[in-house]
PDB file of N, CA and C in Angstrom:
ATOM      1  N   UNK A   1      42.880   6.142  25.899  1.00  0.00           N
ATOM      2  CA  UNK A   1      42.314   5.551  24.728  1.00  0.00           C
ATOM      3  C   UNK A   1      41.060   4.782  25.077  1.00  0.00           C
ATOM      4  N   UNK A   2      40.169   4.406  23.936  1.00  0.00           N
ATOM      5  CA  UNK A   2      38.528   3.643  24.370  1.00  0.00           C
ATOM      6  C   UNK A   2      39.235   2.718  24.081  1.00  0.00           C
ATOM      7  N   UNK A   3      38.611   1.894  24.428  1.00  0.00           N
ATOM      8  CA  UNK A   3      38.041   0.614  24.114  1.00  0.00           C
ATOM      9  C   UNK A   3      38.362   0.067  23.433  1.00  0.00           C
ATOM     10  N   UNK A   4      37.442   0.386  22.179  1.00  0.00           N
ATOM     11  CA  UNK A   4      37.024   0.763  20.635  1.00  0.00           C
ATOM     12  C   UNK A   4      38.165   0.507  20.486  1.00  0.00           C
ATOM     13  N   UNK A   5      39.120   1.466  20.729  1.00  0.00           N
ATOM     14  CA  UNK A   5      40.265   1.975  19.412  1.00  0.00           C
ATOM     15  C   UNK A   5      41.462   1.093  19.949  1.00  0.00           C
ATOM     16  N   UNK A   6      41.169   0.545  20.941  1.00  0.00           N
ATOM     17  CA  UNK A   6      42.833  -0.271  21.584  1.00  0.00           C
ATOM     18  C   UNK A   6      42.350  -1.829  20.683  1.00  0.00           C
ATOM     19  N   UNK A   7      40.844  -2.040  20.846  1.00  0.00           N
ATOM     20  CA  UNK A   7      40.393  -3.333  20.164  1.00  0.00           C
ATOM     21  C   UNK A   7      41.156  -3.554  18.504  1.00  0.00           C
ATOM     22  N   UNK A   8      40.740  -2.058  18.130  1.00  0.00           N
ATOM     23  CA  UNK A   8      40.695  -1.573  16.696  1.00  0.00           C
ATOM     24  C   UNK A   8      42.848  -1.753  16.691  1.00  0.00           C
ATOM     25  N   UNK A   9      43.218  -1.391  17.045  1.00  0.00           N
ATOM     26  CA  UNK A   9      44.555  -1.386  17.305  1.00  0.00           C
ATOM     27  C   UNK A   9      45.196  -2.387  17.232  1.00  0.00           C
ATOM     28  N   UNK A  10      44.769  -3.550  18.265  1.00  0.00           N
ATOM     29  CA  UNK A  10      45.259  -5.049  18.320  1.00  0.00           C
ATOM     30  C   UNK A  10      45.068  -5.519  16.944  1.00  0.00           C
ATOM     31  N   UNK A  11      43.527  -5.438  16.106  1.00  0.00           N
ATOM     32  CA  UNK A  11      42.987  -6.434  15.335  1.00  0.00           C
ATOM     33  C   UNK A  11      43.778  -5.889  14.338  1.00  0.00           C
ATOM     34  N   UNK A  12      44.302  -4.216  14.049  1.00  0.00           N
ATOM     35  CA  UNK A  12      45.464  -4.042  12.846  1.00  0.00           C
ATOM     36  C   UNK A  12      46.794  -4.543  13.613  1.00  0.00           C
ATOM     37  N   UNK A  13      47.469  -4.932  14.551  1.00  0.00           N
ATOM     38  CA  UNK A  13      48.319  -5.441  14.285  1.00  0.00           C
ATOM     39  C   UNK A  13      48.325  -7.060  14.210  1.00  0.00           C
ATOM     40  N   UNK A  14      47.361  -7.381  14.716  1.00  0.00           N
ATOM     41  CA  UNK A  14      47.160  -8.528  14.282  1.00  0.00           C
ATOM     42  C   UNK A  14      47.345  -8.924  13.067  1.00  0.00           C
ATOM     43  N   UNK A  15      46.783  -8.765  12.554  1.00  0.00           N
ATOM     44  CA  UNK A  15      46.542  -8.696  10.963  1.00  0.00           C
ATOM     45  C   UNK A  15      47.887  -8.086   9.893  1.00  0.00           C
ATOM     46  N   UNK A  16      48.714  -7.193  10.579  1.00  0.00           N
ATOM     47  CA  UNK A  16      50.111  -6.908  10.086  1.00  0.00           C
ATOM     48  C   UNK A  16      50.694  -8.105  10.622  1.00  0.00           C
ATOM     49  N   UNK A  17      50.852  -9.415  11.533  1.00  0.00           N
ATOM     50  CA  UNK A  17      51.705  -9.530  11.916  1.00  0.00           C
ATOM     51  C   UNK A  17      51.168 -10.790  10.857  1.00  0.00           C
ATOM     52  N   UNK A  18      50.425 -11.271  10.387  1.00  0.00           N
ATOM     53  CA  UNK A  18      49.925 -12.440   9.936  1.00  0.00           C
ATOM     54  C   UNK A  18      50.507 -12.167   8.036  1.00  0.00           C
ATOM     55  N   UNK A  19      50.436 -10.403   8.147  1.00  0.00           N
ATOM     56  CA  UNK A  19      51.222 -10.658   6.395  1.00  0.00           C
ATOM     57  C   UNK A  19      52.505 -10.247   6.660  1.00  0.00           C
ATOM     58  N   UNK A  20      53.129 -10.245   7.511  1.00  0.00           N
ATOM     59  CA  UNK A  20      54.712  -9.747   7.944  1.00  0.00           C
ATOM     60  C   UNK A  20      55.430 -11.998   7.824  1.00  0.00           C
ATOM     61  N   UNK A  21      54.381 -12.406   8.450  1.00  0.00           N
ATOM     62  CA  UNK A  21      54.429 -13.832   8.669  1.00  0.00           C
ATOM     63  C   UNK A  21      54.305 -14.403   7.308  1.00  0.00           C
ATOM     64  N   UNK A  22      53.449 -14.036   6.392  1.00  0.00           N
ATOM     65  CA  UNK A  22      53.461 -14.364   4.630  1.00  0.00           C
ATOM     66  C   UNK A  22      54.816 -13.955   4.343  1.00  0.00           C
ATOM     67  N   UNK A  23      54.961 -12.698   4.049  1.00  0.00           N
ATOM     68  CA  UNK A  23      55.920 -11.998   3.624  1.00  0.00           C
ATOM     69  C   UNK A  23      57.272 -12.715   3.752  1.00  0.00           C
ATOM     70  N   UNK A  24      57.275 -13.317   4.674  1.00  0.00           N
ATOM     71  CA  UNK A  24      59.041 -13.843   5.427  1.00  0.00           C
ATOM     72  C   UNK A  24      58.709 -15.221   5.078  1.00  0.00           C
ATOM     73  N   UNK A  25      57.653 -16.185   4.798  1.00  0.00           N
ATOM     74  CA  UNK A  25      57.531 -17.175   4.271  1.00  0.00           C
ATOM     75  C   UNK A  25      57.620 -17.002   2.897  1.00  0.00           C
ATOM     76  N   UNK A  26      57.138 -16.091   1.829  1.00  0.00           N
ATOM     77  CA  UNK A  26      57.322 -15.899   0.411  1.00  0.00           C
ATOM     78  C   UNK A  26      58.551 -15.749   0.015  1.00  0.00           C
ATOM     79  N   UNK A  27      59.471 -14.817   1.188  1.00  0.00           N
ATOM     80  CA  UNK A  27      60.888 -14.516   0.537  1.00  0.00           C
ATOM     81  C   UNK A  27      61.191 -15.918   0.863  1.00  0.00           C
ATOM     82  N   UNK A  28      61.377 -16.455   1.552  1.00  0.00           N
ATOM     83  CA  UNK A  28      62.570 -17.735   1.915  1.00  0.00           C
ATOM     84  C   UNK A  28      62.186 -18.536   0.853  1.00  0.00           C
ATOM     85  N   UNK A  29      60.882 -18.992   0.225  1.00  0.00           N
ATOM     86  CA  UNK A  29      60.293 -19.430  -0.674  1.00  0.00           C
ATOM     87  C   UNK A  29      61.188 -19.034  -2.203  1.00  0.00           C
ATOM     88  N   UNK A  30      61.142 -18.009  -2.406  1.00  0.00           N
ATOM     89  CA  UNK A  30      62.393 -17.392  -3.208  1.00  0.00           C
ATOM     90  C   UNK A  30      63.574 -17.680  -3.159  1.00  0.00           C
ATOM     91  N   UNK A  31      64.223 -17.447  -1.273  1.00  0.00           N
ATOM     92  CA  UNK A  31      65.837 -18.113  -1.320  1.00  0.00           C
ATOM     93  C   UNK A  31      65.877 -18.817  -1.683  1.00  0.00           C
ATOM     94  N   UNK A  32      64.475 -20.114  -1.636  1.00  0.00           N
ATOM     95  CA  UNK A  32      65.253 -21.479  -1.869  1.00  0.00           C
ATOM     96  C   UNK A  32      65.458 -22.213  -3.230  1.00  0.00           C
ATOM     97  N   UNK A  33      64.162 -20.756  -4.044  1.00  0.00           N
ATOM     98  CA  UNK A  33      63.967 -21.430  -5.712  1.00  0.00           C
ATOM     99  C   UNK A  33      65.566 -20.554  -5.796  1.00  0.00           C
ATOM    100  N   UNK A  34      66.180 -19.507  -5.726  1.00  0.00           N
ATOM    101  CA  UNK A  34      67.135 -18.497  -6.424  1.00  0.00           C
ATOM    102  C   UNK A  34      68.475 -19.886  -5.903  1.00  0.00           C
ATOM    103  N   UNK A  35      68.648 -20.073  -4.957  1.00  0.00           N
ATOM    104  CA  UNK A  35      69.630 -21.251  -4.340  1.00  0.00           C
ATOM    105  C   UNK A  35      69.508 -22.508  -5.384  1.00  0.00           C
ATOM    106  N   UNK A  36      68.297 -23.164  -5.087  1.00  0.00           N
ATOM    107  CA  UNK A  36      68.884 -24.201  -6.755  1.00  0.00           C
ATOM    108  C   UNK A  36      68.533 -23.622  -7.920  1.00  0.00           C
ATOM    109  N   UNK A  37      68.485 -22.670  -8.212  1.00  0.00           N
ATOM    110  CA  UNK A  37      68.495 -22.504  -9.962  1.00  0.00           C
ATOM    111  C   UNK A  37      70.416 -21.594  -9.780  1.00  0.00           C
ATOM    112  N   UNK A  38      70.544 -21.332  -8.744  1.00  0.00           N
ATOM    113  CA  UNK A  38      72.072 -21.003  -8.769  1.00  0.00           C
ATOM    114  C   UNK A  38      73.158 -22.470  -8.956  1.00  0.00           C
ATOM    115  N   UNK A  39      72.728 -23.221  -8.181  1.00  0.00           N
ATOM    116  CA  UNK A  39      72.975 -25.086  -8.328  1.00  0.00           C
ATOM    117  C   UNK A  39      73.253 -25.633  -9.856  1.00  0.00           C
ATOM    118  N   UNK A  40      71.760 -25.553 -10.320  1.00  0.00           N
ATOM    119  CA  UNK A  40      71.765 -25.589 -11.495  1.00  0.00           C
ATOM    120  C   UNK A  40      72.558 -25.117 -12.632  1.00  0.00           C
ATOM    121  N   UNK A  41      72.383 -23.468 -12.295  1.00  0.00           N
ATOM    122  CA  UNK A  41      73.850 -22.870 -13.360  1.00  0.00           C
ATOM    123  C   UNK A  41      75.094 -23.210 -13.092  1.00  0.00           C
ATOM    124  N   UNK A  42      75.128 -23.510 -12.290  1.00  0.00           N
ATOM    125  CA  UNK A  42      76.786 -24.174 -11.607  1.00  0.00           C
ATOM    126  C   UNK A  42      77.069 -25.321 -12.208  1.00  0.00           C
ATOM    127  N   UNK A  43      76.066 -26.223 -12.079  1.00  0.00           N
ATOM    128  CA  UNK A  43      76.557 -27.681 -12.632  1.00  0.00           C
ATOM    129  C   UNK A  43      76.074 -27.209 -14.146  1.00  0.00           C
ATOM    130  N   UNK A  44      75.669 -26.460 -14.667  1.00  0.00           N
ATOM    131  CA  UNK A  44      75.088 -26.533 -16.225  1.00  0.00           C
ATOM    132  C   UNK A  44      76.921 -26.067 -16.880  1.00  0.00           C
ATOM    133  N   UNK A  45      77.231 -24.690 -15.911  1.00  0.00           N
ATOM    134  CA  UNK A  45      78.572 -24.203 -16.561  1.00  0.00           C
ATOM    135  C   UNK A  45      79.634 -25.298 -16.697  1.00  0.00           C
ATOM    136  N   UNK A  46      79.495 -26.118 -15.379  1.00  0.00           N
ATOM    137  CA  UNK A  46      80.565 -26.874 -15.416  1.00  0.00           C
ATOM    138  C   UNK A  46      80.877 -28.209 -16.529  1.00  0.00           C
ATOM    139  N   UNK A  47      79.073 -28.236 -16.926  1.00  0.00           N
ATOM    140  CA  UNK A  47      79.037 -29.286 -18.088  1.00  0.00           C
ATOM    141  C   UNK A  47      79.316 -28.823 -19.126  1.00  0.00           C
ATOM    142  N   UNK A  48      78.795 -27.415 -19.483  1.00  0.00           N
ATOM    143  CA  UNK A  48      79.387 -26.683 -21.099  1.00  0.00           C
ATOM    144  C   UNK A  48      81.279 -26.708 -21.143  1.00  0.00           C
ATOM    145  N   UNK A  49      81.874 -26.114 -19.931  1.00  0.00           N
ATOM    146  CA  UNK A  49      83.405 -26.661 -19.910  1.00  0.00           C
ATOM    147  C   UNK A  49      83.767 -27.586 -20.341  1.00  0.00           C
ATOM    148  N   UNK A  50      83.445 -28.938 -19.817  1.00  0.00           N
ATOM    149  CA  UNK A  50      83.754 -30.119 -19.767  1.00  0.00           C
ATOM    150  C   UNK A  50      83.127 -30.458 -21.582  1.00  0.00           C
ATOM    151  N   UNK A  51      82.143 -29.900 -21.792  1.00  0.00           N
ATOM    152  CA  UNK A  51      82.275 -30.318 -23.362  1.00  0.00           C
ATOM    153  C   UNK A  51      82.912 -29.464 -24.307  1.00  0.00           C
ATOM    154  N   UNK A  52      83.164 -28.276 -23.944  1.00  0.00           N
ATOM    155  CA  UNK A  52      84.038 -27.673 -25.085  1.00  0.00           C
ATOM    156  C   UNK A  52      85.110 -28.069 -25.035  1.00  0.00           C
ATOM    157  N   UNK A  53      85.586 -28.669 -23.909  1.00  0.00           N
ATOM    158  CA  UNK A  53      87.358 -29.295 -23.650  1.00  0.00           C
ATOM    159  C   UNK A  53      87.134 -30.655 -24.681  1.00  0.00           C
ATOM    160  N   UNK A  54      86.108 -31.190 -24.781  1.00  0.00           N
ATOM    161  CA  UNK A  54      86.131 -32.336 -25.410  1.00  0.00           C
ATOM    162  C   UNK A  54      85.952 -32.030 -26.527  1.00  0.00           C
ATOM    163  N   UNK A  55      85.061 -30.910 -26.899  1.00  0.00           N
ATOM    164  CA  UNK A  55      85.023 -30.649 -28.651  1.00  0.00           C
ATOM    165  C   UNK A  55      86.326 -29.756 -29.402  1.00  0.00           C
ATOM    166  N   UNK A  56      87.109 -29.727 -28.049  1.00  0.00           N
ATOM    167  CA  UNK A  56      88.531 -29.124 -28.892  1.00  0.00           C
ATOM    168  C   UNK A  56      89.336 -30.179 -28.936  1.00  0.00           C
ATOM    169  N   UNK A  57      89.449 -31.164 -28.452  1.00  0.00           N
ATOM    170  CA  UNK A  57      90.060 -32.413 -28.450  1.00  0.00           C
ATOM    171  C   UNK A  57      89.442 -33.287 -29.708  1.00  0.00           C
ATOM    172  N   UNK A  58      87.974 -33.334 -29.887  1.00  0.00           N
ATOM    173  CA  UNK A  58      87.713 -33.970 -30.831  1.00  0.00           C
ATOM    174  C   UNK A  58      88.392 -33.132 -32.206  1.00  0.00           C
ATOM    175  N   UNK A  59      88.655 -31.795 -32.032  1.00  0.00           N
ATOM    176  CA  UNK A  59      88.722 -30.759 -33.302  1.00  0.00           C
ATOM    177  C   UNK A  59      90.054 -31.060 -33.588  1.00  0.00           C
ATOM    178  N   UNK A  60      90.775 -31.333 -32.470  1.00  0.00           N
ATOM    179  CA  UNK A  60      92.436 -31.695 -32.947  1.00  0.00           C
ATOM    180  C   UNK A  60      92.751 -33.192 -33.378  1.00  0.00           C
ATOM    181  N   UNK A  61      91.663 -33.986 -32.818  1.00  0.00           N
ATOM    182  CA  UNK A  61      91.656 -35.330 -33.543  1.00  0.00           C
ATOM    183  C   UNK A  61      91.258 -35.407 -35.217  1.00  0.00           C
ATOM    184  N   UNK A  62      90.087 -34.472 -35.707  1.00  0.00           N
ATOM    185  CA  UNK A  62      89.564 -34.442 -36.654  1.00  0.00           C
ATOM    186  C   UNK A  62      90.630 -33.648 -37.568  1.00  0.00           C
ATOM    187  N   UNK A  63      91.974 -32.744 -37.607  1.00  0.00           N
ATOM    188  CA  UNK A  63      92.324 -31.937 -38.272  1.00  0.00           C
ATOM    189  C   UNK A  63      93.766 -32.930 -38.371  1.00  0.00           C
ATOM    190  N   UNK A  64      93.960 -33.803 -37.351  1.00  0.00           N
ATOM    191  CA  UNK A  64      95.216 -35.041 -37.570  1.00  0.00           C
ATOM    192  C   UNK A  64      94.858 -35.808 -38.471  1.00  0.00           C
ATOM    193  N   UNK A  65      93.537 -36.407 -38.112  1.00  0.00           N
ATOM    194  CA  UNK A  65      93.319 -37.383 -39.319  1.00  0.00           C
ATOM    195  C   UNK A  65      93.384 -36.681 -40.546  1.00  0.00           C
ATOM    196  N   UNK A  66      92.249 -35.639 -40.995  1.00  0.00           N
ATOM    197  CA  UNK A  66      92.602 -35.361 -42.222  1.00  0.00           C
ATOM    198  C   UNK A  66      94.111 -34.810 -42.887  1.00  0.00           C
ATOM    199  N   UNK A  67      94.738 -34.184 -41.811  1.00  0.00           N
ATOM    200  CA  UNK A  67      96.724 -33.913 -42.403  1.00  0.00           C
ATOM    201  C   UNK A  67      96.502 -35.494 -42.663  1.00  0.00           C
ATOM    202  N   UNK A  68      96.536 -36.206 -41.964  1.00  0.00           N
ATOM    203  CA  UNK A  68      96.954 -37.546 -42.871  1.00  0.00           C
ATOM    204  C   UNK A  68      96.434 -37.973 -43.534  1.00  0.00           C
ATOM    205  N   UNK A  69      95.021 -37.991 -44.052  1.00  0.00           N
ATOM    206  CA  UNK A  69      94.496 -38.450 -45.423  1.00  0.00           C
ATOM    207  C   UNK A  69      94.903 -37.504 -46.017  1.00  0.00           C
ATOM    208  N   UNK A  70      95.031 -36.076 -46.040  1.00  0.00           N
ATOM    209  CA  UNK A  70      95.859 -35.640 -47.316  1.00  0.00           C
ATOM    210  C   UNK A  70      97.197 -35.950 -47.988  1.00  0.00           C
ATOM    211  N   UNK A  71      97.760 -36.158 -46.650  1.00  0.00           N
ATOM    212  CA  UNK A  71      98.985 -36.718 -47.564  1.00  0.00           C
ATOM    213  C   UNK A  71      98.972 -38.280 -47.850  1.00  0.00           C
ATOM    214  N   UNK A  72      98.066 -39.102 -48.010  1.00  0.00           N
ATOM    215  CA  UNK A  72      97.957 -40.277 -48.202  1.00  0.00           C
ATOM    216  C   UNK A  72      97.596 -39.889 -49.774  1.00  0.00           C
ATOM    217  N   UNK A  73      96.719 -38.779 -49.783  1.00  0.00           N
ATOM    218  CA  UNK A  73      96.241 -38.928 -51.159  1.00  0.00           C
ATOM    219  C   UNK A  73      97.199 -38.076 -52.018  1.00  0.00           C
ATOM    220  N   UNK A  74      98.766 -37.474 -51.718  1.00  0.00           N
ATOM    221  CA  UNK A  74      99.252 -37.006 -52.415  1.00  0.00           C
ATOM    222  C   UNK A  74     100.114 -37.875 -53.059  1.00  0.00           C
ATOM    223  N   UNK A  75     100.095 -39.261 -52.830  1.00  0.00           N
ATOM    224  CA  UNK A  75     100.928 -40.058 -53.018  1.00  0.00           C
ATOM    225  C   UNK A  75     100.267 -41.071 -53.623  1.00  0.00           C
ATOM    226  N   UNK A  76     100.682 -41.322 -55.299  1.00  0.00           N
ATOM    227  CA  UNK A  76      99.693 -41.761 -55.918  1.00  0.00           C
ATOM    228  C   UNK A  76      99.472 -43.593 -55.496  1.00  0.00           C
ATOM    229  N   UNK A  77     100.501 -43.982 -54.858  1.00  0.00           N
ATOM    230  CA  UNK A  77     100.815 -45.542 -54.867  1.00  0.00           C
ATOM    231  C   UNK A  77      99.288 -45.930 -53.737  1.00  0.00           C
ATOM    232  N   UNK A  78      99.197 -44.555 -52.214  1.00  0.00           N
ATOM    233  CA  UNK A  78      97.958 -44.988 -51.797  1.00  0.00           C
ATOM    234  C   UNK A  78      96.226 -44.698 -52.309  1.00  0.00           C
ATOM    235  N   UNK A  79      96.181 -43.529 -53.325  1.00  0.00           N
ATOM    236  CA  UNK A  79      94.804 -43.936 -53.817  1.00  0.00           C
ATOM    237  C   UNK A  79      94.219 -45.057 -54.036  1.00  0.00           C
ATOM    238  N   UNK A  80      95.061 -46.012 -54.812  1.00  0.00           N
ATOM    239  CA  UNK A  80      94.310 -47.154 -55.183  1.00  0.00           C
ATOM    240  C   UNK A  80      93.638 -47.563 -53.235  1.00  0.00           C
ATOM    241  N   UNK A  81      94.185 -47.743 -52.661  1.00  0.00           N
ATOM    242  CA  UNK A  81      94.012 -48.153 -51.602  1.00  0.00           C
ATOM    243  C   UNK A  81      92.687 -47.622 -50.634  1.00  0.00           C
ATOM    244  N   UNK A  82      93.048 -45.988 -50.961  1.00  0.00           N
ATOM    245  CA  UNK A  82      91.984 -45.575 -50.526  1.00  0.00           C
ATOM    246  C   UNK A  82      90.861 -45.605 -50.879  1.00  0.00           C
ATOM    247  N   UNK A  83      90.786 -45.591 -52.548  1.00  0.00           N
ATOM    248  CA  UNK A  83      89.650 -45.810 -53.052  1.00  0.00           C
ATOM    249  C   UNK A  83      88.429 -47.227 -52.500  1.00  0.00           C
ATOM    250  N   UNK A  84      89.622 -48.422 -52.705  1.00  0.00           N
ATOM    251  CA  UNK A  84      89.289 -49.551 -52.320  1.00  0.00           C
ATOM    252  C   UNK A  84      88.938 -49.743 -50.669  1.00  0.00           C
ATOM    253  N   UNK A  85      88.888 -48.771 -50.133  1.00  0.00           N
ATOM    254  CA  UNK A  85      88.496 -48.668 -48.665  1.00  0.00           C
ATOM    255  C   UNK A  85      87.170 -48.186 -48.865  1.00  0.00           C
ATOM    256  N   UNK A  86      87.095 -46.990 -49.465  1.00  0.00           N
ATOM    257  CA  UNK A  86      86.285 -46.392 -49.462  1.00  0.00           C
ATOM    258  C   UNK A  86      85.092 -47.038 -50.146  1.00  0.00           C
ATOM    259  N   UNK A  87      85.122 -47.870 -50.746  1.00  0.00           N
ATOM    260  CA  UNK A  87      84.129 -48.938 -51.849  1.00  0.00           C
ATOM    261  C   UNK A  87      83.469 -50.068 -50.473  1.00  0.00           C
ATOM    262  N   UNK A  88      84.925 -50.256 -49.996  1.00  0.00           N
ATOM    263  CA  UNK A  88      84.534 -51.440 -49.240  1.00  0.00           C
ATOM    264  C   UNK A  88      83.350 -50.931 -47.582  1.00  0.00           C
ATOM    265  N   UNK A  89      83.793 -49.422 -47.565  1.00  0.00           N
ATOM    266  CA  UNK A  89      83.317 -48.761 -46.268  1.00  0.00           C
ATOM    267  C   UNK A  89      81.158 -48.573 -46.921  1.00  0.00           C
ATOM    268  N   UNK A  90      81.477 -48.317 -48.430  1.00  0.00           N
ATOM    269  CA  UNK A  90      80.033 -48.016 -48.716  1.00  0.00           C
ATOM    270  C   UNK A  90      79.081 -49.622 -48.693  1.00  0.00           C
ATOM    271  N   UNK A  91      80.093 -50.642 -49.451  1.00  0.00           N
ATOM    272  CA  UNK A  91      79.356 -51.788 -49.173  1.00  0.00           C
ATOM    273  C   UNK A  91      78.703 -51.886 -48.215  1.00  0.00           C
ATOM    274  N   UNK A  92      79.397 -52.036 -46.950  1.00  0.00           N
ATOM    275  CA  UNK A  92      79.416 -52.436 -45.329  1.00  0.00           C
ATOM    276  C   UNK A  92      78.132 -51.368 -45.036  1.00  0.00           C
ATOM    277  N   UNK A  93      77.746 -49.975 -45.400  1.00  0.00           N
ATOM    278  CA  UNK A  93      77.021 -49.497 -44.969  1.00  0.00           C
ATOM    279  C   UNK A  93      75.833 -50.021 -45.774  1.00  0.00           C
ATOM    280  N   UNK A  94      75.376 -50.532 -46.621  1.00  0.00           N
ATOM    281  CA  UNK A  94      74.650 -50.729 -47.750  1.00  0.00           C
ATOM    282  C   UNK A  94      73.879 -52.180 -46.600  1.00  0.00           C
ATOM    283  N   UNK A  95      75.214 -52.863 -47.007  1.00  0.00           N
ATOM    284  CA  UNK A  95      74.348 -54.585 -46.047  1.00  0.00           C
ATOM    285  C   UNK A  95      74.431 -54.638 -44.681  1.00  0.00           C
ATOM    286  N   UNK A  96      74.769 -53.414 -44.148  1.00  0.00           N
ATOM    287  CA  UNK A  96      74.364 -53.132 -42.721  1.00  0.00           C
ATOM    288  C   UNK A  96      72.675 -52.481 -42.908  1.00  0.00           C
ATOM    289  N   UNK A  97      72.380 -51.338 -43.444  1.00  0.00           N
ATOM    290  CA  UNK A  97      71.154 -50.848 -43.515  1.00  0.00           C
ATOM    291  C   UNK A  97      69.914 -52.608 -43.965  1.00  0.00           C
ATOM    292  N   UNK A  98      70.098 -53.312 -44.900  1.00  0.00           N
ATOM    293  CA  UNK A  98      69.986 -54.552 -45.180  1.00  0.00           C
ATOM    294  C   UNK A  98      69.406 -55.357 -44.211  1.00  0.00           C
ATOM    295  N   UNK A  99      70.542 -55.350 -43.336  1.00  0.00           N
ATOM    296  CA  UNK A  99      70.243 -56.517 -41.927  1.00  0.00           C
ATOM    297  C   UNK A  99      69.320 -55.358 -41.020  1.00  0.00           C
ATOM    298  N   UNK A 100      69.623 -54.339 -40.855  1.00  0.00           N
ATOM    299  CA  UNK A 100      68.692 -53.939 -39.829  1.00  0.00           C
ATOM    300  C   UNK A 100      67.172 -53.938 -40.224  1.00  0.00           C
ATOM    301  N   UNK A 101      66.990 -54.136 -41.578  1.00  0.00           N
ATOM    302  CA  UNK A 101      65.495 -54.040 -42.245  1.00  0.00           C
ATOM    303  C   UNK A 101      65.029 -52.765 -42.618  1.00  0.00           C
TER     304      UNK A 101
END
């Protein structure tokens, strides 16, 4: 071989070895974004769990109370009562809005 072409030879692998050297820096660059956005979905799933467990808990709280205001209101002795709650619950919101200005 010349010269020339062993020169010519080095300076292409040179030059392969410098984007072989990008290349393996870009991927790991990748592992490390694909690694926390995997993090991320992990703790994101584990928070949607943790609130649907709570919005079925709130759903069985919300369907107790109302069984029992219905049967409060099938019984005519507590309307008066409820009504008078319910008067007294709108006041309270009325001179609460009031004080806050």
């Amino acid at each position: 071989m010349r010269k020339r072409d062993r020169v010519l030879e080095e300076s292409i692998e040179k030059t392969n070895n410098h984007k072989i050297d990008l290349l393996h820096t870009q991927v790991l660059e990748i592992k490390n974004s694909a690694h926390i956005i995997h993090e991320e979905v992990k703790g994101s799933n584990t928070f949607l769990n943790t609130l649907s467990g709570s919005f079925d808990k709130g759903k069985q709280s919300m369907t107790s109370v109302y069984e029992r205001f219905e049967g409060m209101l099938q019984q005519k002795n507590n309307r008066l009562s409820i009504y008078i709650g319910g008067i007294l619950t709108i006041l309270f919101i009325i001179v609460w809005k009031f004080m806050l200005g």
